[in-house]
Protein backbone atom coordinates (compact mmCIF):
# COMPACT_ATOMS: atom_id res chain seq x y z
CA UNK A 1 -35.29 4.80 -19.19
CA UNK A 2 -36.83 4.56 -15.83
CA UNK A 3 -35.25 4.83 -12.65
CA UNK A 4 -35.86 2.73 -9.90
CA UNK A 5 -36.58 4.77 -6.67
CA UNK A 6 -33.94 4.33 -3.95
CA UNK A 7 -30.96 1.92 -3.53
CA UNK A 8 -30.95 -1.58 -2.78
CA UNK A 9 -27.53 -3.85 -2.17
CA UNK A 10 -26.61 -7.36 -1.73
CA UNK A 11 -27.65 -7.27 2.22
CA UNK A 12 -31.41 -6.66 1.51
CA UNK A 13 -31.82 -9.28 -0.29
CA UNK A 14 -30.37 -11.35 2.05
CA UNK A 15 -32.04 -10.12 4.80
CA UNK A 16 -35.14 -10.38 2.73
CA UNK A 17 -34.45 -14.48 2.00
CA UNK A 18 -33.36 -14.69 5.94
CA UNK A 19 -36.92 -13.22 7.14
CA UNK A 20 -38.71 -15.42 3.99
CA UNK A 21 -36.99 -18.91 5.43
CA UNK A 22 -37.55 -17.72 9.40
CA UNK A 23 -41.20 -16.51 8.24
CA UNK A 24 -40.99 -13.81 11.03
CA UNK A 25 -39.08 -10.66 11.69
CA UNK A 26 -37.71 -11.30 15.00
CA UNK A 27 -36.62 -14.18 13.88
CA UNK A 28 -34.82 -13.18 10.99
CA UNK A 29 -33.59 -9.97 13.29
CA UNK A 30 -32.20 -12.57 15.91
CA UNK A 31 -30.66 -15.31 12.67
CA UNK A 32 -28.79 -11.95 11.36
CA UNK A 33 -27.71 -10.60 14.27
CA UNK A 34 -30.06 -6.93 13.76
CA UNK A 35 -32.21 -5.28 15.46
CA UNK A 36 -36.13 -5.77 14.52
CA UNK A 37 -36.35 -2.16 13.27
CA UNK A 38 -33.31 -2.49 10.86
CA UNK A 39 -34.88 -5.79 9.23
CA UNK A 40 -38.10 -3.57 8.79
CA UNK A 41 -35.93 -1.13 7.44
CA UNK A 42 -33.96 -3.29 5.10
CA UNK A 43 -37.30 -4.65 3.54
CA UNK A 44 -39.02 -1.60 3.34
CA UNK A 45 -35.83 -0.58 1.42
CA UNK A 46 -36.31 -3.62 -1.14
CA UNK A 47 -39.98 -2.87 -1.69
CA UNK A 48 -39.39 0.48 -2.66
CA UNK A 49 -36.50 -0.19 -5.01
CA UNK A 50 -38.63 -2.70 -6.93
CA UNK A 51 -41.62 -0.73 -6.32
CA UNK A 52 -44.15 -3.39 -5.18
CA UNK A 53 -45.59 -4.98 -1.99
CA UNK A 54 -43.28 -7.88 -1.50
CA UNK A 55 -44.51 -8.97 1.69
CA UNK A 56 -47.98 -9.46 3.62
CA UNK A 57 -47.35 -9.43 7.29
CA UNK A 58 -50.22 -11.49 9.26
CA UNK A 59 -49.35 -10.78 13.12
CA UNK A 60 -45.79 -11.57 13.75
CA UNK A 61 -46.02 -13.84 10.54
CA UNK A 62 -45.17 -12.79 6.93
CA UNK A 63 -46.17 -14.16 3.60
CA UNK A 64 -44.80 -13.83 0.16
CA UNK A 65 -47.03 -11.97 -2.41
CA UNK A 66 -46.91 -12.98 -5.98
CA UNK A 67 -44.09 -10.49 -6.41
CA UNK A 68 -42.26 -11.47 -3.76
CA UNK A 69 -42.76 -14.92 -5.12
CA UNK A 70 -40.70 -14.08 -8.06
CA UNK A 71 -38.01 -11.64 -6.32
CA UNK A 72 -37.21 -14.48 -3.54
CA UNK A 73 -36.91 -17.10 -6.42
CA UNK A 74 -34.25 -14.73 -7.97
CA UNK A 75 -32.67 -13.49 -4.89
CA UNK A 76 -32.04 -17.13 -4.24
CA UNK A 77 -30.14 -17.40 -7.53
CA UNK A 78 -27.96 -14.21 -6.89
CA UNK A 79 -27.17 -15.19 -3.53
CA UNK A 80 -26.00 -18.95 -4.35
CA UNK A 81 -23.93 -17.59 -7.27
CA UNK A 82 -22.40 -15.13 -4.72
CA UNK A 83 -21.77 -17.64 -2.44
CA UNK A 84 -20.02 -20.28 -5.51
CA UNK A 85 -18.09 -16.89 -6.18
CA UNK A 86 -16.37 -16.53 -2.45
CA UNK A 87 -15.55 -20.04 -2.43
CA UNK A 88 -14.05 -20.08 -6.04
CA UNK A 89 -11.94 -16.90 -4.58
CA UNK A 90 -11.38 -18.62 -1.43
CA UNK A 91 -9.89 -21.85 -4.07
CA UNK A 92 -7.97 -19.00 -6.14
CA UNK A 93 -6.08 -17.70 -2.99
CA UNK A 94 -5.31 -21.09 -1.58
CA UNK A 95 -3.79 -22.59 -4.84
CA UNK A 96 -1.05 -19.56 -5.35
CA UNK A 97 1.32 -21.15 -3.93
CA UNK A 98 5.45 -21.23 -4.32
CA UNK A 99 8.46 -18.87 -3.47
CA UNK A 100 8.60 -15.34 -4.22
CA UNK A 101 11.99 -13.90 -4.81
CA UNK A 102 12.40 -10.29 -3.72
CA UNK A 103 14.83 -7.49 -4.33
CA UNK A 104 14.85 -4.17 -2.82
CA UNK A 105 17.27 -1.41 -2.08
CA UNK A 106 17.48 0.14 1.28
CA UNK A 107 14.34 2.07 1.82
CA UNK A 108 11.53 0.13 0.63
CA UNK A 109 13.64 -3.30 2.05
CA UNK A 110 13.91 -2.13 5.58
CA UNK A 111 10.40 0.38 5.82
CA UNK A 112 8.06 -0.76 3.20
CA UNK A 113 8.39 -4.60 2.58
CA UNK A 114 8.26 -5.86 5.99
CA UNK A 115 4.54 -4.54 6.66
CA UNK A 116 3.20 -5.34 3.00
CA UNK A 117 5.04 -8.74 3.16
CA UNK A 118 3.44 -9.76 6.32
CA UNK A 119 0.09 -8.49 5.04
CA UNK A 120 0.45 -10.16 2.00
CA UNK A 121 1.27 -13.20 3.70
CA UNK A 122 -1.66 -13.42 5.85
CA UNK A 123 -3.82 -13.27 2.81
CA UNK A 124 -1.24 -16.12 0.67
CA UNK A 125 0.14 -18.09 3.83
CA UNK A 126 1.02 -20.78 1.22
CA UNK A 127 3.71 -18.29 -0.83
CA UNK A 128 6.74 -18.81 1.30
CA UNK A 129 8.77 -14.73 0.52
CA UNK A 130 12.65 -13.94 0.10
CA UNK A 131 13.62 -10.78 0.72
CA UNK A 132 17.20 -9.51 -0.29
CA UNK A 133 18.29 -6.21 -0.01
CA UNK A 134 20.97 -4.78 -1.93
CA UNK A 135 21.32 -1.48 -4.01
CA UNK A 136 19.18 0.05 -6.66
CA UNK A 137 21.82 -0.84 -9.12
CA UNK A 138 22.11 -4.50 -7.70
CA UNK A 139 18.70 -5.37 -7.42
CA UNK A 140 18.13 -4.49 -11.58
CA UNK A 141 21.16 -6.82 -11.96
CA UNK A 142 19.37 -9.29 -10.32
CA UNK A 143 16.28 -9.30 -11.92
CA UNK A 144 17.94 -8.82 -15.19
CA UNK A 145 19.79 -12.15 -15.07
CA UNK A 146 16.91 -13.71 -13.58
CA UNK A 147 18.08 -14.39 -9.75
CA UNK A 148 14.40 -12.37 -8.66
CA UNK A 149 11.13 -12.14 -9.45
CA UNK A 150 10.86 -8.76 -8.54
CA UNK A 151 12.31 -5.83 -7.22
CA UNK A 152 11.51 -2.73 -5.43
CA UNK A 153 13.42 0.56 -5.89
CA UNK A 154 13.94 3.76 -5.74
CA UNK A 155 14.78 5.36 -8.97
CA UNK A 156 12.81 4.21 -12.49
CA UNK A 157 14.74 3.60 -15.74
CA UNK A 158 17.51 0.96 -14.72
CA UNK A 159 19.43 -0.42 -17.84
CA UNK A 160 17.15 -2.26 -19.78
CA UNK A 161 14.34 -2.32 -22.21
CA UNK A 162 13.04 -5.31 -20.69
CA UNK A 163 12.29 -3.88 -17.75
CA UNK A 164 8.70 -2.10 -16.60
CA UNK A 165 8.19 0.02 -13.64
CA UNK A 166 5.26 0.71 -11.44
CA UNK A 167 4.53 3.15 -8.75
CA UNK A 168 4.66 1.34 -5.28
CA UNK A 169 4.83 4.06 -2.76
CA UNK A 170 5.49 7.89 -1.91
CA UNK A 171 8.54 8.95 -0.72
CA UNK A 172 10.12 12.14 0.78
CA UNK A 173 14.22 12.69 1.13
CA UNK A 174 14.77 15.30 4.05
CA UNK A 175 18.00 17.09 5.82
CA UNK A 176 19.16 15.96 8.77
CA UNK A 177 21.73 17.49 10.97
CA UNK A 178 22.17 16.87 14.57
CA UNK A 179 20.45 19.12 17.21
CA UNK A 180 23.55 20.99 17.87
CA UNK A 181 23.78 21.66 14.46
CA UNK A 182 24.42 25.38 13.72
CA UNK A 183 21.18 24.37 10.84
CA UNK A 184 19.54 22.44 13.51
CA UNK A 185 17.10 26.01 14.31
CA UNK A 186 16.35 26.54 10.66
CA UNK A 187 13.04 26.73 9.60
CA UNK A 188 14.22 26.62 5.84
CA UNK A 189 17.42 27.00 3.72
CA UNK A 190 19.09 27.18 0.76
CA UNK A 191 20.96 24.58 -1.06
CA UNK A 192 23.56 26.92 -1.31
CA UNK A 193 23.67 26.91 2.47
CA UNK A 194 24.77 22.96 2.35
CA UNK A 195 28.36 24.40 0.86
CA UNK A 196 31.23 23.16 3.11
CA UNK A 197 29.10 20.80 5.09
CA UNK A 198 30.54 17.42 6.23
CA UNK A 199 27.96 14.68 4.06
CA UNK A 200 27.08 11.46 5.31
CA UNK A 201 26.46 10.05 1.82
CA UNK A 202 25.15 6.49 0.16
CA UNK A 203 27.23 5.09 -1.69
CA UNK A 204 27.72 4.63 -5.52
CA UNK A 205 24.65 2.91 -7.09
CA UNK A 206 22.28 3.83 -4.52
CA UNK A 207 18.67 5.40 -6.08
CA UNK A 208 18.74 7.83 -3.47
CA UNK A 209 21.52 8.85 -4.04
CA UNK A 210 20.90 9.38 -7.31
CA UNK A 211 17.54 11.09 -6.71
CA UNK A 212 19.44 13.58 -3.98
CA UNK A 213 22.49 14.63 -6.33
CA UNK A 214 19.87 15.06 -9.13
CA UNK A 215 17.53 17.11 -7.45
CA UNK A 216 20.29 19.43 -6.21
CA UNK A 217 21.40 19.51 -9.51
CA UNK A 218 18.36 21.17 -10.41
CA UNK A 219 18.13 23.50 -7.77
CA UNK A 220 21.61 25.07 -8.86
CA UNK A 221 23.54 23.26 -6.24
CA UNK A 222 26.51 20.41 -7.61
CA UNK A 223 28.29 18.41 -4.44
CA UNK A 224 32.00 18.81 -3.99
CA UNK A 225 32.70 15.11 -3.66
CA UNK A 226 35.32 16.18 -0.96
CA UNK A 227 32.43 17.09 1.39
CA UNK A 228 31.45 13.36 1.58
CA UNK A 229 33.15 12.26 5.12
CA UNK A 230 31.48 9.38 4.12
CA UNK A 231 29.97 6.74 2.07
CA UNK A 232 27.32 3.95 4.26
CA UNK A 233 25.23 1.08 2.36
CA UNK A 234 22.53 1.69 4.47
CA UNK A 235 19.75 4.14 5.79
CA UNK A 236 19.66 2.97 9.45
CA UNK A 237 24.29 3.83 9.45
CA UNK A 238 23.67 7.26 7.92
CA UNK A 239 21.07 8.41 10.54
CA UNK A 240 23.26 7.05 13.41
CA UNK A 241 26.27 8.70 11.71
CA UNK A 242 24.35 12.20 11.91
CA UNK A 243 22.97 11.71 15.53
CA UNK A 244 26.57 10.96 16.18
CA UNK A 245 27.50 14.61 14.39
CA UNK A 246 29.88 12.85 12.08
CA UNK A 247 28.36 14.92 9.15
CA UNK A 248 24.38 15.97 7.45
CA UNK A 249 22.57 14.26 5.28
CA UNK A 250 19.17 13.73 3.04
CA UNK A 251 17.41 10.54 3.77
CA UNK A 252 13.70 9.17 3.65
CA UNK A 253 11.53 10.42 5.90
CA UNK A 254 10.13 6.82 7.05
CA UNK A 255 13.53 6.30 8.59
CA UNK A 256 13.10 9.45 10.91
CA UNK A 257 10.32 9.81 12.95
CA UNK A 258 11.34 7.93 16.35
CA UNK A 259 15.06 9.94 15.84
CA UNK A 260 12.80 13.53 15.44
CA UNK A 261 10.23 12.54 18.43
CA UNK A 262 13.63 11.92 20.85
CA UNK A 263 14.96 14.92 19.83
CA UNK A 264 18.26 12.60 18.57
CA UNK A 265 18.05 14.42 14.96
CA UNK A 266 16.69 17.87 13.70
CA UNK A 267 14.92 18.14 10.05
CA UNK A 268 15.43 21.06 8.00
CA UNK A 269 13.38 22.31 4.80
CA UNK A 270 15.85 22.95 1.75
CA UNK A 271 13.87 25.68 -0.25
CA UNK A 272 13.53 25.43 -4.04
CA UNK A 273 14.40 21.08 -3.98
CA UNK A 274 11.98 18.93 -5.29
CA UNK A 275 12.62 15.86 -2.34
CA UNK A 276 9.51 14.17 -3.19
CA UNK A 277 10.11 10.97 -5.14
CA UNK A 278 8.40 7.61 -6.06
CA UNK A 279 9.82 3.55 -5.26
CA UNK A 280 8.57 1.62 -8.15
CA UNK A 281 7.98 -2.21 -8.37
CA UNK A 282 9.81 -3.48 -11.40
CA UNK A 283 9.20 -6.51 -12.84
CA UNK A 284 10.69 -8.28 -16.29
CA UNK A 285 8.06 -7.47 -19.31
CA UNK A 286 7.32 -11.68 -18.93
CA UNK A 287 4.63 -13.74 -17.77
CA UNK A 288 5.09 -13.85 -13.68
CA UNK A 289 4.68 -16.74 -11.56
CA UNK A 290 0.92 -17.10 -9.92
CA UNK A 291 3.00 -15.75 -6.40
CA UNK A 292 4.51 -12.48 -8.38
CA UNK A 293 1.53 -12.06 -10.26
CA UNK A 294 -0.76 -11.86 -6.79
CA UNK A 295 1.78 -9.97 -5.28
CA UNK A 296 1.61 -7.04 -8.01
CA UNK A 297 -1.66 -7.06 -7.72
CA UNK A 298 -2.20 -7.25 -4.00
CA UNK A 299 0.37 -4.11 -3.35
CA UNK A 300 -1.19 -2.22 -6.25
CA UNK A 301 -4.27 -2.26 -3.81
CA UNK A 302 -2.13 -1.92 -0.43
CA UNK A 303 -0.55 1.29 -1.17
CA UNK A 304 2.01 1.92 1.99
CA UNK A 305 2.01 5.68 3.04
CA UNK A 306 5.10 7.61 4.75
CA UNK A 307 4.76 7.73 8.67
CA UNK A 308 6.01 11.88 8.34
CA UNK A 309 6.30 13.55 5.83
């Protein structure tokens, strides 16, 4: 099979129709906002894809050649249909429409959703969203019985069969202490090191606290549940407990940043723990609405990131 020298995209050609229609370069430079040279450019790229003289120039003037008569009749045809196709898409976006009903538990509710939701938005103005946030726990509940379309957690494999999980986002848990901390000028330690600590803990249900008790688990490290000082429901309570020096604690690192950069909180590496985890979308293994369906799809191709990690 023979190549075709070069590349060629959708721009030549429509550079190529512009300067056609003007029936001069400048003009076709000036209609597309380009400078004569990159018109030239463009054209010259076109004529050496296809391999043939597509243009005669006479002065400032240029004429189609038999070749080009055939390649503009064609590169008329692609660029209508391309045309039909953004308005069909434009159509698409504008008729999913409704109310999408959102779960998530604490981190992805308060650090994730609020960016992708208003993104999301600006593309689907006509979806009106509700988010809830609750626990990893509650928010399976919920979209068990059918009180959300979706939900956004932190730990995979709620009760359920009926259930399917996606990747949304990375995640990293990290120790915090306060700066006073007698851990606060560690570079590193062991989990053993965490024995006797005052714990600022989530409470019961919580996916990170799940992930957290598992992962020390499998470092060699179990939690005395009389070092939890105490239980909070939510992220933004456990890292003002800690800058407070009511105890330490593993949270997300999107929570963290601003509390690091004011030197309110300290981080500290636990050797040997896995903290790296994923929050999954989960959804009901059933037909979604149009809104949930373009939602899916729009984070699976708006992938948040941490801010530190």
């Amino acid at each position: 099979m023979q190549t075709e020298p070069g590349a060629m995209n959708i721009n030549h050609l429509i550079t190529f129709i512009t300067t056609v229609e003007k029936g001069t370069l400048s003009a076709a430079a000036e209609e597309l906002h380009l400078t004569q040279p990159a018109v030239s450019k463009q054209l010259q790229a076109l004529e050496d894809y296809f391999g043939l003289r597509l243009l005669e120039r006479r002065g400032r003037e240029v004429r189609l050649t038999a070749a080009g008569e055939i390649c503009y009749r064609h590169a008329r045809i692609i660029a209508s249909h391309l045309n039909q196709t953004r308005r069909e898409l434009a159509e698409l976006t504008q008729l999913v429409r409704g109310r999408l009903l959102l779960g998530a538990s604490t981190t992805p509710g308060q650090y994730i959703l609020p960016r992708l939701i208003g993104a999301f938005r600006r593309e689907y103005p006509r979806v009106e969203v509700i988010l809830t946030i609750a626990d990893t726990q509650e928010v399976v509940q919920r979209l068990q019985e059918g009180e959300i379309d979706l939900g956004v957690v932190g730990a995979a494999g709620g009760r359920g069969k009926n259930l399917s999980y996606s990747r949304l986002a990375g995640d990293e848990l990290v120790l915090i202490v306060p700066p006073g901390h007698r851990l606060a000028g560690a570079t590193a330690i062991s989990p053993g090191e965490l024995k006797g600590e005052p714990l600022v803990w989530r409470e019961s249900g919580s996916g990170t606290r799940r992930v957290v008790e598992e992962r020390l688990a499998a470092a060699g490290f179990t939690v005395d549940p009389e070092q939890i000082v105490m239980e909070l429901g939510s992220t933004e309570a456990i890292v003002s407990a800690v800058e407070a020096g009511l105890g330490i604690s593993l949270v997300t690192s999107w929570a963290v940043e601003k509390s690091v950069k004011l030197g309110r909180l300290a981080v500290v590496t636990l050797q040997g723990v896995d903290l790296k985890r994923d929050l999954y979308l989960v959804r009901r293994r059933q037909p979604l609405s149009p809104a949930a369906e373009a939602f899916v799809n729009f984070a699976a191709d708006h992938q948040p990131r941490p801010l530190v990690s």
